[in-house]
PDB file of N, CA and C in Angstrom:
ATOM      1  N   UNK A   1      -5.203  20.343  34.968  1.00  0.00           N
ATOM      2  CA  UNK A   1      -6.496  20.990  35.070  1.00  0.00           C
ATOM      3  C   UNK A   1      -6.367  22.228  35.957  1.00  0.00           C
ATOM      4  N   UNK A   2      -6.905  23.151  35.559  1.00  0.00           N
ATOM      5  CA  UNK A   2      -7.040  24.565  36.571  1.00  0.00           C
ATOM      6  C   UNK A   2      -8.536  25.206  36.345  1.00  0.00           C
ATOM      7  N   UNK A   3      -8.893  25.491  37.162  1.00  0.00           N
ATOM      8  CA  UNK A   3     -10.187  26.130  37.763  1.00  0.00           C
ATOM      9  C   UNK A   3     -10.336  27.239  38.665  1.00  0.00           C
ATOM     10  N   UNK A   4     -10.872  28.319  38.322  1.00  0.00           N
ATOM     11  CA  UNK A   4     -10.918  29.357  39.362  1.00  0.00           C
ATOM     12  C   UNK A   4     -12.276  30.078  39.163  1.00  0.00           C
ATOM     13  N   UNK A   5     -12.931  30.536  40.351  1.00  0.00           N
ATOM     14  CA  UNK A   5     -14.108  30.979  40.669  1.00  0.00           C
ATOM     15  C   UNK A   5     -13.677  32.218  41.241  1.00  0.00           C
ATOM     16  N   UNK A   6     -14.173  33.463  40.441  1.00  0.00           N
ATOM     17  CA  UNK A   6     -13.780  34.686  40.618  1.00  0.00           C
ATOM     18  C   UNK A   6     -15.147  35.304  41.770  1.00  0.00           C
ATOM     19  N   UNK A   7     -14.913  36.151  42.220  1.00  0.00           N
ATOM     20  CA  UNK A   7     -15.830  36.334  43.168  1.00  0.00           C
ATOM     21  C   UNK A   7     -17.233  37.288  42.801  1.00  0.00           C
ATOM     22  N   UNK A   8     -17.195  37.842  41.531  1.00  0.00           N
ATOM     23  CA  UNK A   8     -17.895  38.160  40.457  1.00  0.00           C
ATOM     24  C   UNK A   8     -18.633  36.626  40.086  1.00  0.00           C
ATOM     25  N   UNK A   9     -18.761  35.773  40.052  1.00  0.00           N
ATOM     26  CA  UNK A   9     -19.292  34.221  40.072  1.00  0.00           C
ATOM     27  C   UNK A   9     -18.591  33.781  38.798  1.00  0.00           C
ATOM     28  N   UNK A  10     -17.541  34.458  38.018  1.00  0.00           N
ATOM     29  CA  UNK A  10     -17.653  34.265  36.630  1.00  0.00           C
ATOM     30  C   UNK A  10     -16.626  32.745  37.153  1.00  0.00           C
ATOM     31  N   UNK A  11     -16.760  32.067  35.735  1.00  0.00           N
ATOM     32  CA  UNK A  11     -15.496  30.585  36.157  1.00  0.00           C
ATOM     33  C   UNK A  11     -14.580  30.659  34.908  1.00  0.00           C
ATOM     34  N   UNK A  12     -13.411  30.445  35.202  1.00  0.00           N
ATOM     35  CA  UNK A  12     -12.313  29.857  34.266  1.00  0.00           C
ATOM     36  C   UNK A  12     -11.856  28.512  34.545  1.00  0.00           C
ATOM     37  N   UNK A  13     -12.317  27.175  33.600  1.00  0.00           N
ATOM     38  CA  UNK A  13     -11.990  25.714  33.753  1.00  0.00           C
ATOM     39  C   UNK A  13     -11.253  25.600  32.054  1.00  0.00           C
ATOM     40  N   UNK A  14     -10.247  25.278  32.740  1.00  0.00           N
ATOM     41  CA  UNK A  14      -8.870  25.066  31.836  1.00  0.00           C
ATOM     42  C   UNK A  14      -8.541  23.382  32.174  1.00  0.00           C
ATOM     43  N   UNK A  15      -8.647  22.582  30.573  1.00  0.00           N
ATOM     44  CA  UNK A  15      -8.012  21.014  30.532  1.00  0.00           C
ATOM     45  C   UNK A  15      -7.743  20.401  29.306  1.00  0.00           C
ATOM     46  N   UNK A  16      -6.746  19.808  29.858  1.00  0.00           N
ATOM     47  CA  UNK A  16      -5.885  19.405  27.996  1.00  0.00           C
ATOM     48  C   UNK A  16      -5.012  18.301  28.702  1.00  0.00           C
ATOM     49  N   UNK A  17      -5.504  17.180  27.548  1.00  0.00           N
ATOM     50  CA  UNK A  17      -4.670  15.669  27.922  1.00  0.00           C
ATOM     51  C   UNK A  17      -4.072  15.943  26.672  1.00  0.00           C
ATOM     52  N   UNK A  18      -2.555  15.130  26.836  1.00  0.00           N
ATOM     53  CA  UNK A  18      -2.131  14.314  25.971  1.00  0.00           C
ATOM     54  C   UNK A  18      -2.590  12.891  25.263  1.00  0.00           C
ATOM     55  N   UNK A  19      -2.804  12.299  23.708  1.00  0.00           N
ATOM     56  CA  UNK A  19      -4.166  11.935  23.280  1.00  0.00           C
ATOM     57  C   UNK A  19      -2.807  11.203  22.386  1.00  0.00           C
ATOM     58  N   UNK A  20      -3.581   9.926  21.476  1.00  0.00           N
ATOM     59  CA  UNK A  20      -2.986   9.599  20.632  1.00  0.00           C
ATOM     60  C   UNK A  20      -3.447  10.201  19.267  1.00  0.00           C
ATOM     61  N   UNK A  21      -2.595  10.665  18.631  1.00  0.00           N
ATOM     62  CA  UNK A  21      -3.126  11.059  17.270  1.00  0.00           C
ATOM     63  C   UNK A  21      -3.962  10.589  16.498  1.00  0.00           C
ATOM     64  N   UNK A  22      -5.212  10.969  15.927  1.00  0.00           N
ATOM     65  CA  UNK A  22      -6.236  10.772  15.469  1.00  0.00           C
ATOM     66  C   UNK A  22      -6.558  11.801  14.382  1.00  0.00           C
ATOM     67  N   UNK A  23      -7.558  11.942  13.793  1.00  0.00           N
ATOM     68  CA  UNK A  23      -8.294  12.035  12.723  1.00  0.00           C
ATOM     69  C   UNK A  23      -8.470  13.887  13.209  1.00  0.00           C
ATOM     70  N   UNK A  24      -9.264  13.764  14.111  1.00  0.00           N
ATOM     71  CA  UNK A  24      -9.792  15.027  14.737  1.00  0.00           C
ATOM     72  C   UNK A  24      -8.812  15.561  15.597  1.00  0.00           C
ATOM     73  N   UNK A  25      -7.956  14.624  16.225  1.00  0.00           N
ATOM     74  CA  UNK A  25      -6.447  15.319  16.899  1.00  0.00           C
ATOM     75  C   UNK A  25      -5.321  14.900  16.442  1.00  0.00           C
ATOM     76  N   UNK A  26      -5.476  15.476  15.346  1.00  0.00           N
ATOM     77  CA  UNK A  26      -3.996  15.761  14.664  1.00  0.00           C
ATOM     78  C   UNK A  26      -2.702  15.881  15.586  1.00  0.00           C
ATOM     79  N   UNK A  27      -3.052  16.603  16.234  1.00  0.00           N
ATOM     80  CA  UNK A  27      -1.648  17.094  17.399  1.00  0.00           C
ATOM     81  C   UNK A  27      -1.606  16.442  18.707  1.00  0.00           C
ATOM     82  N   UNK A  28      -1.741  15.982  18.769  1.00  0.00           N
ATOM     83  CA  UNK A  28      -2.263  14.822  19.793  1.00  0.00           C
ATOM     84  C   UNK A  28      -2.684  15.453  21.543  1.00  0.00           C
ATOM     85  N   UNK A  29      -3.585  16.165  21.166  1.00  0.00           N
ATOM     86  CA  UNK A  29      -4.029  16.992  22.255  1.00  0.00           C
ATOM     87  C   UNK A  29      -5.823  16.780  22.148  1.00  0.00           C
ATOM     88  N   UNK A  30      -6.451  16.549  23.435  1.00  0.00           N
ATOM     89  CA  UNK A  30      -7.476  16.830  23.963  1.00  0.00           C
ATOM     90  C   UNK A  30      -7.559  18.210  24.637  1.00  0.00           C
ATOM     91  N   UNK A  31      -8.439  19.328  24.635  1.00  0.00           N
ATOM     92  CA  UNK A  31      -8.325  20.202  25.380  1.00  0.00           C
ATOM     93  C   UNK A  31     -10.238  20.540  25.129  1.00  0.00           C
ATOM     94  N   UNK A  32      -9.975  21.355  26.614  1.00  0.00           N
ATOM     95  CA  UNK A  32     -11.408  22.296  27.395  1.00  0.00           C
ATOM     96  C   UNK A  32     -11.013  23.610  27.887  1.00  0.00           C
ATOM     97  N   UNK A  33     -11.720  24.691  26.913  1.00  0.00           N
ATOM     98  CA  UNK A  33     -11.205  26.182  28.029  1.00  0.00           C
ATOM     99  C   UNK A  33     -12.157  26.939  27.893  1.00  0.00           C
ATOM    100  N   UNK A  34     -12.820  27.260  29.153  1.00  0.00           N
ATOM    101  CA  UNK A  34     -14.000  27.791  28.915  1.00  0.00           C
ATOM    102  C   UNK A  34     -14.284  28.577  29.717  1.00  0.00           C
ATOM    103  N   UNK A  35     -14.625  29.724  29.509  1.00  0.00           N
ATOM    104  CA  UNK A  35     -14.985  31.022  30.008  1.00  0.00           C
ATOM    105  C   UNK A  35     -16.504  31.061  30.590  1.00  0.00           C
ATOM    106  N   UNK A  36     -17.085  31.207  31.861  1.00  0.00           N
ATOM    107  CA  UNK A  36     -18.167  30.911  32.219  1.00  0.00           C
ATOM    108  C   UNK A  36     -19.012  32.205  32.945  1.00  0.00           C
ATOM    109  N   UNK A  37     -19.811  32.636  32.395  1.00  0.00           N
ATOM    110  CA  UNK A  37     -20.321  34.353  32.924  1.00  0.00           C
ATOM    111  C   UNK A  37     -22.046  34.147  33.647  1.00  0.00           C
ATOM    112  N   UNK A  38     -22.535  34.186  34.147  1.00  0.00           N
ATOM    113  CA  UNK A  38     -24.216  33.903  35.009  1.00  0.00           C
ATOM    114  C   UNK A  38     -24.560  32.639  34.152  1.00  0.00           C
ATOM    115  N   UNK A  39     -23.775  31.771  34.646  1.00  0.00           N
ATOM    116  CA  UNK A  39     -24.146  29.992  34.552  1.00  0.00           C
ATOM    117  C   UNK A  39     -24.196  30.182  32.656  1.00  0.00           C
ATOM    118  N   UNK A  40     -23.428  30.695  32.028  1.00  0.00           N
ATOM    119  CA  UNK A  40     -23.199  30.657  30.440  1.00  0.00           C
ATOM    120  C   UNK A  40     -21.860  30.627  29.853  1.00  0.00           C
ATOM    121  N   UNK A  41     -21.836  29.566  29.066  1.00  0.00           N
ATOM    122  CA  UNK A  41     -20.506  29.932  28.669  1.00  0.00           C
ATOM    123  C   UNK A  41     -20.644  30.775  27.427  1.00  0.00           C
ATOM    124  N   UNK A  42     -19.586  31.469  27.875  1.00  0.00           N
ATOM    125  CA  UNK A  42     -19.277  32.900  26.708  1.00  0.00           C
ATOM    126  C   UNK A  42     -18.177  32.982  25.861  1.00  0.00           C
ATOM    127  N   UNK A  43     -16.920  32.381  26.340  1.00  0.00           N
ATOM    128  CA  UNK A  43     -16.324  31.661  25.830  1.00  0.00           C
ATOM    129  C   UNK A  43     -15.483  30.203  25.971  1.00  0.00           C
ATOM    130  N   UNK A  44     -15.536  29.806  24.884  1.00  0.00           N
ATOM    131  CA  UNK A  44     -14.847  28.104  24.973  1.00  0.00           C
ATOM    132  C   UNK A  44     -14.231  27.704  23.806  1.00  0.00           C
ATOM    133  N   UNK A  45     -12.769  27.304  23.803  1.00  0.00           N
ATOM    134  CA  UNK A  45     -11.982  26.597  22.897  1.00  0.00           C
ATOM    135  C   UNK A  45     -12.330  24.688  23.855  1.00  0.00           C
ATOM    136  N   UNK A  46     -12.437  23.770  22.570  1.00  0.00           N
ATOM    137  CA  UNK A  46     -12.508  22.738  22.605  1.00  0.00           C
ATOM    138  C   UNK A  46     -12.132  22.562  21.380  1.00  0.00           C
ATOM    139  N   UNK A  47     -12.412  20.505  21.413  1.00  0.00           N
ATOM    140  CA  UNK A  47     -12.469  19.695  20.457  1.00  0.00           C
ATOM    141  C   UNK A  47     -12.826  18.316  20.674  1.00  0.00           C
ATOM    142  N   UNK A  48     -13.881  18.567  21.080  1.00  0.00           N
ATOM    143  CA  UNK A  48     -14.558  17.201  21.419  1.00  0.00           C
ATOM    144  C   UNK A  48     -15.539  16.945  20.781  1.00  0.00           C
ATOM    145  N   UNK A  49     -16.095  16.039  20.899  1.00  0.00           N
ATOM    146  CA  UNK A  49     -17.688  16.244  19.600  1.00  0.00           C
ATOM    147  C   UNK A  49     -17.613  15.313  18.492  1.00  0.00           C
ATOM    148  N   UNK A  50     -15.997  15.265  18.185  1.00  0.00           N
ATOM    149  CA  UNK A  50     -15.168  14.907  16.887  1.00  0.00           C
ATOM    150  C   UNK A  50     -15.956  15.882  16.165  1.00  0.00           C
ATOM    151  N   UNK A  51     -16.050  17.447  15.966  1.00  0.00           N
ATOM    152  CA  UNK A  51     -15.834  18.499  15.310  1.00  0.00           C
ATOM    153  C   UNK A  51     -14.631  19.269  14.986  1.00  0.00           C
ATOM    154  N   UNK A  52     -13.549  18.417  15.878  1.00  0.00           N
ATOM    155  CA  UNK A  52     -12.524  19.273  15.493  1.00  0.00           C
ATOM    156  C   UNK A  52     -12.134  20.756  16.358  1.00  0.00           C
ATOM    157  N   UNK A  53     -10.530  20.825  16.049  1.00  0.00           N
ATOM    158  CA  UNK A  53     -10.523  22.706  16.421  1.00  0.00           C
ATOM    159  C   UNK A  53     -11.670  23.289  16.392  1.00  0.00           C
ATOM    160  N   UNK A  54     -12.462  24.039  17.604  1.00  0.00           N
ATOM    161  CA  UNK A  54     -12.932  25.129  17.240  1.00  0.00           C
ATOM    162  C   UNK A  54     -13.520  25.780  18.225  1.00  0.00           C
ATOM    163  N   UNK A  55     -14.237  27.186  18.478  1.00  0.00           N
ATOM    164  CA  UNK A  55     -13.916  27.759  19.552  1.00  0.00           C
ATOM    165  C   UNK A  55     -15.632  28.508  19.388  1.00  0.00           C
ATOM    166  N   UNK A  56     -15.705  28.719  20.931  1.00  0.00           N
ATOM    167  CA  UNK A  56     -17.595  28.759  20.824  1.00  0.00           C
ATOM    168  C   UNK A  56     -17.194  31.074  21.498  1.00  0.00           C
ATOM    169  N   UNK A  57     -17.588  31.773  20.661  1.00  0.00           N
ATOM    170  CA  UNK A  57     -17.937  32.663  21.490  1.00  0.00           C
ATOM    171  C   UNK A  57     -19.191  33.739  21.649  1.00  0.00           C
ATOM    172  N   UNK A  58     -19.431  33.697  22.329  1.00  0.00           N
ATOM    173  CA  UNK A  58     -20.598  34.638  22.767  1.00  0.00           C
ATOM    174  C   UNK A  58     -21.307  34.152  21.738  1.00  0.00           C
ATOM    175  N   UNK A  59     -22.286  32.576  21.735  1.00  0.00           N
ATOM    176  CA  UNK A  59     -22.976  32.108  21.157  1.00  0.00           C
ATOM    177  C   UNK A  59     -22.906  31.641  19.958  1.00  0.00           C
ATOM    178  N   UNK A  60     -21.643  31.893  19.055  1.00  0.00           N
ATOM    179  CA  UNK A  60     -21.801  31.347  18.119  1.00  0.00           C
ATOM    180  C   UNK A  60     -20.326  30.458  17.807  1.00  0.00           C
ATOM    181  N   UNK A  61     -19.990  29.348  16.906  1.00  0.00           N
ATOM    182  CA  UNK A  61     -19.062  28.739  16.660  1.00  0.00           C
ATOM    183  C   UNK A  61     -18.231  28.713  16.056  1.00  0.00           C
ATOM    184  N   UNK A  62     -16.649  29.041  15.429  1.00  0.00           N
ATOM    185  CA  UNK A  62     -16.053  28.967  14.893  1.00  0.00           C
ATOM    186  C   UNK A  62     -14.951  28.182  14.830  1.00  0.00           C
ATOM    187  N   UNK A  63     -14.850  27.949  13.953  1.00  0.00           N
ATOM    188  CA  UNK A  63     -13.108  26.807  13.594  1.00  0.00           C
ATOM    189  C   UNK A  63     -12.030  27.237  13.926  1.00  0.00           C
ATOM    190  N   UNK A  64     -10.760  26.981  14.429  1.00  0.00           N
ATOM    191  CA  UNK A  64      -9.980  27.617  15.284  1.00  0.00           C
ATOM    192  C   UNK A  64      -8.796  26.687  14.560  1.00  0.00           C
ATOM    193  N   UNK A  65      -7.379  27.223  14.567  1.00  0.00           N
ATOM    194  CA  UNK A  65      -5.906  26.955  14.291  1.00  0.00           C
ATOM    195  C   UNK A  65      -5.686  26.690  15.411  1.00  0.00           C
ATOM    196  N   UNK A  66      -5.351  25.262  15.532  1.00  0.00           N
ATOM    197  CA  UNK A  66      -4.785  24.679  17.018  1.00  0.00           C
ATOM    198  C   UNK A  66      -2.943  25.196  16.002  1.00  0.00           C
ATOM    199  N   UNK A  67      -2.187  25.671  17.002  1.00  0.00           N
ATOM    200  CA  UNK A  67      -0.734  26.029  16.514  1.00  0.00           C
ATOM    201  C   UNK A  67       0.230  25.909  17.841  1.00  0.00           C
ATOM    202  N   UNK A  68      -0.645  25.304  18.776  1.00  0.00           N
ATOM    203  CA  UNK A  68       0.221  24.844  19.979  1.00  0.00           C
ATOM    204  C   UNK A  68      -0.536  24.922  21.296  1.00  0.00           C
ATOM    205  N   UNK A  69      -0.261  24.453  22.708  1.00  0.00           N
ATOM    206  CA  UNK A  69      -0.786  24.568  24.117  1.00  0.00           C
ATOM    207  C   UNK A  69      -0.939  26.009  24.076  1.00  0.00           C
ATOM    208  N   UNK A  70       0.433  26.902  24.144  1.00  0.00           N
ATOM    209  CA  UNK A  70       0.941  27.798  24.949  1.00  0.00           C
ATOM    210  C   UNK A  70      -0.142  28.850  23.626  1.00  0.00           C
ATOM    211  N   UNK A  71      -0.387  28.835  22.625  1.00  0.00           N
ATOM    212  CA  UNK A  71      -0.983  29.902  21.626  1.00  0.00           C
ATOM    213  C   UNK A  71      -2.588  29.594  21.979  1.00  0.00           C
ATOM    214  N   UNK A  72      -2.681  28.171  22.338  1.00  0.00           N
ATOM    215  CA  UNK A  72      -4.532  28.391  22.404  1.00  0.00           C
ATOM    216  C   UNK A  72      -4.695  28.994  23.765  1.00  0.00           C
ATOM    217  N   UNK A  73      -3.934  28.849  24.791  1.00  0.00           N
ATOM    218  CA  UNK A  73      -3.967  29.650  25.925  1.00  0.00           C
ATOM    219  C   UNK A  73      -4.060  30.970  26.001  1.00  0.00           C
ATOM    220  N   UNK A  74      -2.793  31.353  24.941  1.00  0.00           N
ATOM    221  CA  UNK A  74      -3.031  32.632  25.119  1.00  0.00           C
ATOM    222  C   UNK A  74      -3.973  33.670  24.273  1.00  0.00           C
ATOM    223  N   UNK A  75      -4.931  32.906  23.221  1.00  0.00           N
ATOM    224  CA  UNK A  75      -5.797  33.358  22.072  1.00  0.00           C
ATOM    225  C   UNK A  75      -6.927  32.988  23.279  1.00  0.00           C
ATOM    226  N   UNK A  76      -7.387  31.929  24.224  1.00  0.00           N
ATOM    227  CA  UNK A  76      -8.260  32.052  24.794  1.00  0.00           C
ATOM    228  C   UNK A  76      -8.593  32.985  25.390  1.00  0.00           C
ATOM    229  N   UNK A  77      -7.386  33.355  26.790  1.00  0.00           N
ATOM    230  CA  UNK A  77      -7.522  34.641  27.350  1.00  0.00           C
ATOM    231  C   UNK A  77      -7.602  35.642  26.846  1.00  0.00           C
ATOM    232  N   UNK A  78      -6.745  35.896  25.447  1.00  0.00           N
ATOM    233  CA  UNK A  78      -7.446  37.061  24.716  1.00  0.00           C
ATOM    234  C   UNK A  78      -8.460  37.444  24.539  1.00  0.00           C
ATOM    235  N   UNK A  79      -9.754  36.077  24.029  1.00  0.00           N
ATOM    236  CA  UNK A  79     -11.210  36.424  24.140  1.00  0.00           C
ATOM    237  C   UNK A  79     -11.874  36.884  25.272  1.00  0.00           C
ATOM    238  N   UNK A  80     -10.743  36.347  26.552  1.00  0.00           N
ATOM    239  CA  UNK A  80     -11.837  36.614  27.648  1.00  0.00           C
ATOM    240  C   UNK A  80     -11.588  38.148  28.325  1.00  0.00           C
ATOM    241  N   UNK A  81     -10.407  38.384  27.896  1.00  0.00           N
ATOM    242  CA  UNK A  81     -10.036  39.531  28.640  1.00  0.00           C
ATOM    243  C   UNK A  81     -11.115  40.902  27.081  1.00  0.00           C
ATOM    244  N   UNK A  82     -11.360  40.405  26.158  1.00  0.00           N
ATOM    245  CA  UNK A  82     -12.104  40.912  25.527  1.00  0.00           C
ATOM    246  C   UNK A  82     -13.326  41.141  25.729  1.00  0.00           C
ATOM    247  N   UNK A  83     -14.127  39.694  26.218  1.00  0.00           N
ATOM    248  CA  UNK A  83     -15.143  39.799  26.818  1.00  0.00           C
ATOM    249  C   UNK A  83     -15.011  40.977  28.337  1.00  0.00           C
ATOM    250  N   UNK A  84     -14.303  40.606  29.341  1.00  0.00           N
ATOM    251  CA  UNK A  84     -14.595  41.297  30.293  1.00  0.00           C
ATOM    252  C   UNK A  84     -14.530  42.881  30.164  1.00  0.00           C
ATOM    253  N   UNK A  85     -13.857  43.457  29.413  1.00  0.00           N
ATOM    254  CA  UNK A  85     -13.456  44.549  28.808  1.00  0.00           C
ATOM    255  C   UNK A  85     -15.000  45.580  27.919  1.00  0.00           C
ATOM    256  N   UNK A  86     -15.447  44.402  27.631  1.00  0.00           N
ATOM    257  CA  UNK A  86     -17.309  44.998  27.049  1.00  0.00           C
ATOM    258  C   UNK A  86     -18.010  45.029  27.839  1.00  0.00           C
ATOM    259  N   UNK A  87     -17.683  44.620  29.252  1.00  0.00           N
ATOM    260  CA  UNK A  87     -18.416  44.802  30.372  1.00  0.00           C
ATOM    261  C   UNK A  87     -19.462  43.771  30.521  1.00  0.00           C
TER     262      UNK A  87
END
């Protein structure tokens, strides 16, 4: 688990168990990554819900290619460094 509170108030809470393979976790991963801007999340990869892969941004939901830890990490921060970048 990792968590950081930027001094801008924004939050980054990053978490991913190892899971037994299932229906909805194919890959046997639980994960939470969520981008947090004036008490909102703006962006978030999950899969909990039993919805499956999929990734929430700036309000709306989409289905997401889980293709590994190290790729949803770095497709997350992509959104966020996208987000912060629009100001």
């Amino acid at each position: 688990m990792f968590k950081r509170l930027y001094e801008s108030g924004d939050i980054i809470e990053i978490k991913a168990w190892k899971v037994e393979q299932s229906s909805d976790k194919p890959h046997g991963f639980k994960y939470s990554l969520v981008f947090v801007r004036d008490g909102k999340r703006v962006v978030g990869y999950d899969n909990a819900e039993r919805k499956g892969d999929h990734r929430h941004y700036k309000g709306k939901e989409h289905q997401y290619s889980f293709r590994g830890i190290d790729e949803l990490i770095d497709d997350f921060f992509s959104d966020v460094r996208r987000v912060k970048n629009e100001g």
